[in-house]
C-alpha atoms as a PDB file:
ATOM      1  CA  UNK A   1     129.490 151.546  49.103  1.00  0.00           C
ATOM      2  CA  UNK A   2     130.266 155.313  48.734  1.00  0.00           C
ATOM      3  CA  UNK A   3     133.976 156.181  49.209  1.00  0.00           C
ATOM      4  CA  UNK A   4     133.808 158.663  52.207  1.00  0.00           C
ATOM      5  CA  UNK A   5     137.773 158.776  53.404  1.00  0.00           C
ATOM      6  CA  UNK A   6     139.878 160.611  52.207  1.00  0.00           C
ATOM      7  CA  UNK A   7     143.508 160.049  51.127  1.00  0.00           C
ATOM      8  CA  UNK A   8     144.918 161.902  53.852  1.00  0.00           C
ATOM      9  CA  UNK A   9     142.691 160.384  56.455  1.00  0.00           C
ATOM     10  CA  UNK A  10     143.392 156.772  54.833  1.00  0.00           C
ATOM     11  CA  UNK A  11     146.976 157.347  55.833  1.00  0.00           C
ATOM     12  CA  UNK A  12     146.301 158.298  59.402  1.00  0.00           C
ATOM     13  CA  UNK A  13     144.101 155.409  59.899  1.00  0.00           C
ATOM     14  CA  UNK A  14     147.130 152.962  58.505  1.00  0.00           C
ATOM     15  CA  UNK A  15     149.053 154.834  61.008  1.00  0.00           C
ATOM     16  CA  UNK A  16     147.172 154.537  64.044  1.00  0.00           C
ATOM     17  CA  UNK A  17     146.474 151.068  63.176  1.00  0.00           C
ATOM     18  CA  UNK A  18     150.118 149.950  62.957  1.00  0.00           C
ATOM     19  CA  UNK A  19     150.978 151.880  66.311  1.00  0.00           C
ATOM     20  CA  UNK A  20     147.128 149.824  67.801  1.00  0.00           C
ATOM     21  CA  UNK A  21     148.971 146.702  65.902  1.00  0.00           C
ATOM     22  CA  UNK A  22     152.311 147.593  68.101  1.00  0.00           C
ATOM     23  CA  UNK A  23     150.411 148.235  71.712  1.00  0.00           C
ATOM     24  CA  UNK A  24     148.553 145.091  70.835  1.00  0.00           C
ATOM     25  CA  UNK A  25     151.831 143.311  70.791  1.00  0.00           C
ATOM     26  CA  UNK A  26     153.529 145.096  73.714  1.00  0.00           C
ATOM     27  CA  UNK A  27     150.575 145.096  76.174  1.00  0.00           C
ATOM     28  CA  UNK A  28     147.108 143.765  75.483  1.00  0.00           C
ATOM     29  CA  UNK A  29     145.807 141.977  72.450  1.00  0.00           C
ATOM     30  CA  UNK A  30     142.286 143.882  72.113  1.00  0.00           C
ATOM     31  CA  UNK A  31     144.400 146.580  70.655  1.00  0.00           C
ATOM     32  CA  UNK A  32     144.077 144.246  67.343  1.00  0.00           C
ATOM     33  CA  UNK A  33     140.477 144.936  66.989  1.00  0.00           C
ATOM     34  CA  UNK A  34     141.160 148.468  66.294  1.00  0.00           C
ATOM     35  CA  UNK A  35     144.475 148.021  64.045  1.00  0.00           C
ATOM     36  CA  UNK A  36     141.712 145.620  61.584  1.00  0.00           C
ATOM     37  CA  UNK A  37     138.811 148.390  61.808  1.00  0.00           C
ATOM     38  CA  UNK A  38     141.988 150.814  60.770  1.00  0.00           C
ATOM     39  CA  UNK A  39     143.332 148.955  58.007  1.00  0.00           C
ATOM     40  CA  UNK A  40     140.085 147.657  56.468  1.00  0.00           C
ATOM     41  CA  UNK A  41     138.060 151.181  56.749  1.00  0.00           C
ATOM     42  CA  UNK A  42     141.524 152.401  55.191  1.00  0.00           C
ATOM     43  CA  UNK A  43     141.321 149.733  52.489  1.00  0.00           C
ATOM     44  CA  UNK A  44     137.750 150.092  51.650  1.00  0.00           C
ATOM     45  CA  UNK A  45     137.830 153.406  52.142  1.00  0.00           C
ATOM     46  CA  UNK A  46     134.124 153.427  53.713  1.00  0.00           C
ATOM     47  CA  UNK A  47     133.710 154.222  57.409  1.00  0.00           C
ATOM     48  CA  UNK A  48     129.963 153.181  58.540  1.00  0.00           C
ATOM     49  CA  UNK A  49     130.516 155.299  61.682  1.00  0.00           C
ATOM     50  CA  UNK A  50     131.265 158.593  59.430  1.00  0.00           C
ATOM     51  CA  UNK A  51     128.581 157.643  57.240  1.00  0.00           C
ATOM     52  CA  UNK A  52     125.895 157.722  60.237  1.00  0.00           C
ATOM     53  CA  UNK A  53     127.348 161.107  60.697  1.00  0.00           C
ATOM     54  CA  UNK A  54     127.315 162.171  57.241  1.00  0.00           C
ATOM     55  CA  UNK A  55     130.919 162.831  56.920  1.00  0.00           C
ATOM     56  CA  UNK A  56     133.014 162.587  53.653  1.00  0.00           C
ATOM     57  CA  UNK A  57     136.545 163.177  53.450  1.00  0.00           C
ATOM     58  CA  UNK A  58     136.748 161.407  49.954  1.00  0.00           C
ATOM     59  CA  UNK A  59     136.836 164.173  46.897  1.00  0.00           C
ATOM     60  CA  UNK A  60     134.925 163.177  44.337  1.00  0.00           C
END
């Protein structure tokens, strides 16, 4: 796999995904789902969904 996110974008993705990871413990627990597609598309920096859309944050 291709790296297509960025290092800024990898950052806001750990972000969102700790405040999904704090909603999921305040309120509902599907808010997991999207703090693990944050941190792994963060980690792996790959995002399918960008891909389809031909999208590349990542500088080569």
């Amino acid at each position: 796999m291709e790296c297509n996110v960025g290092k800024t974008e990898q950052v806001v993705r750990v972000i969102i995904a700790l405040v999904a990871a704090w909603l999921g413990y305040k309120y509902s627990a599907w808010w997991y789902v999207l703090t693990a597609v944050g941190i792994l598309t963060a980690a792996m920096r790959f995002c399918p969904l960008t891909h389809l859309l031909g999208i590349n944050t990542c500088k080569n």
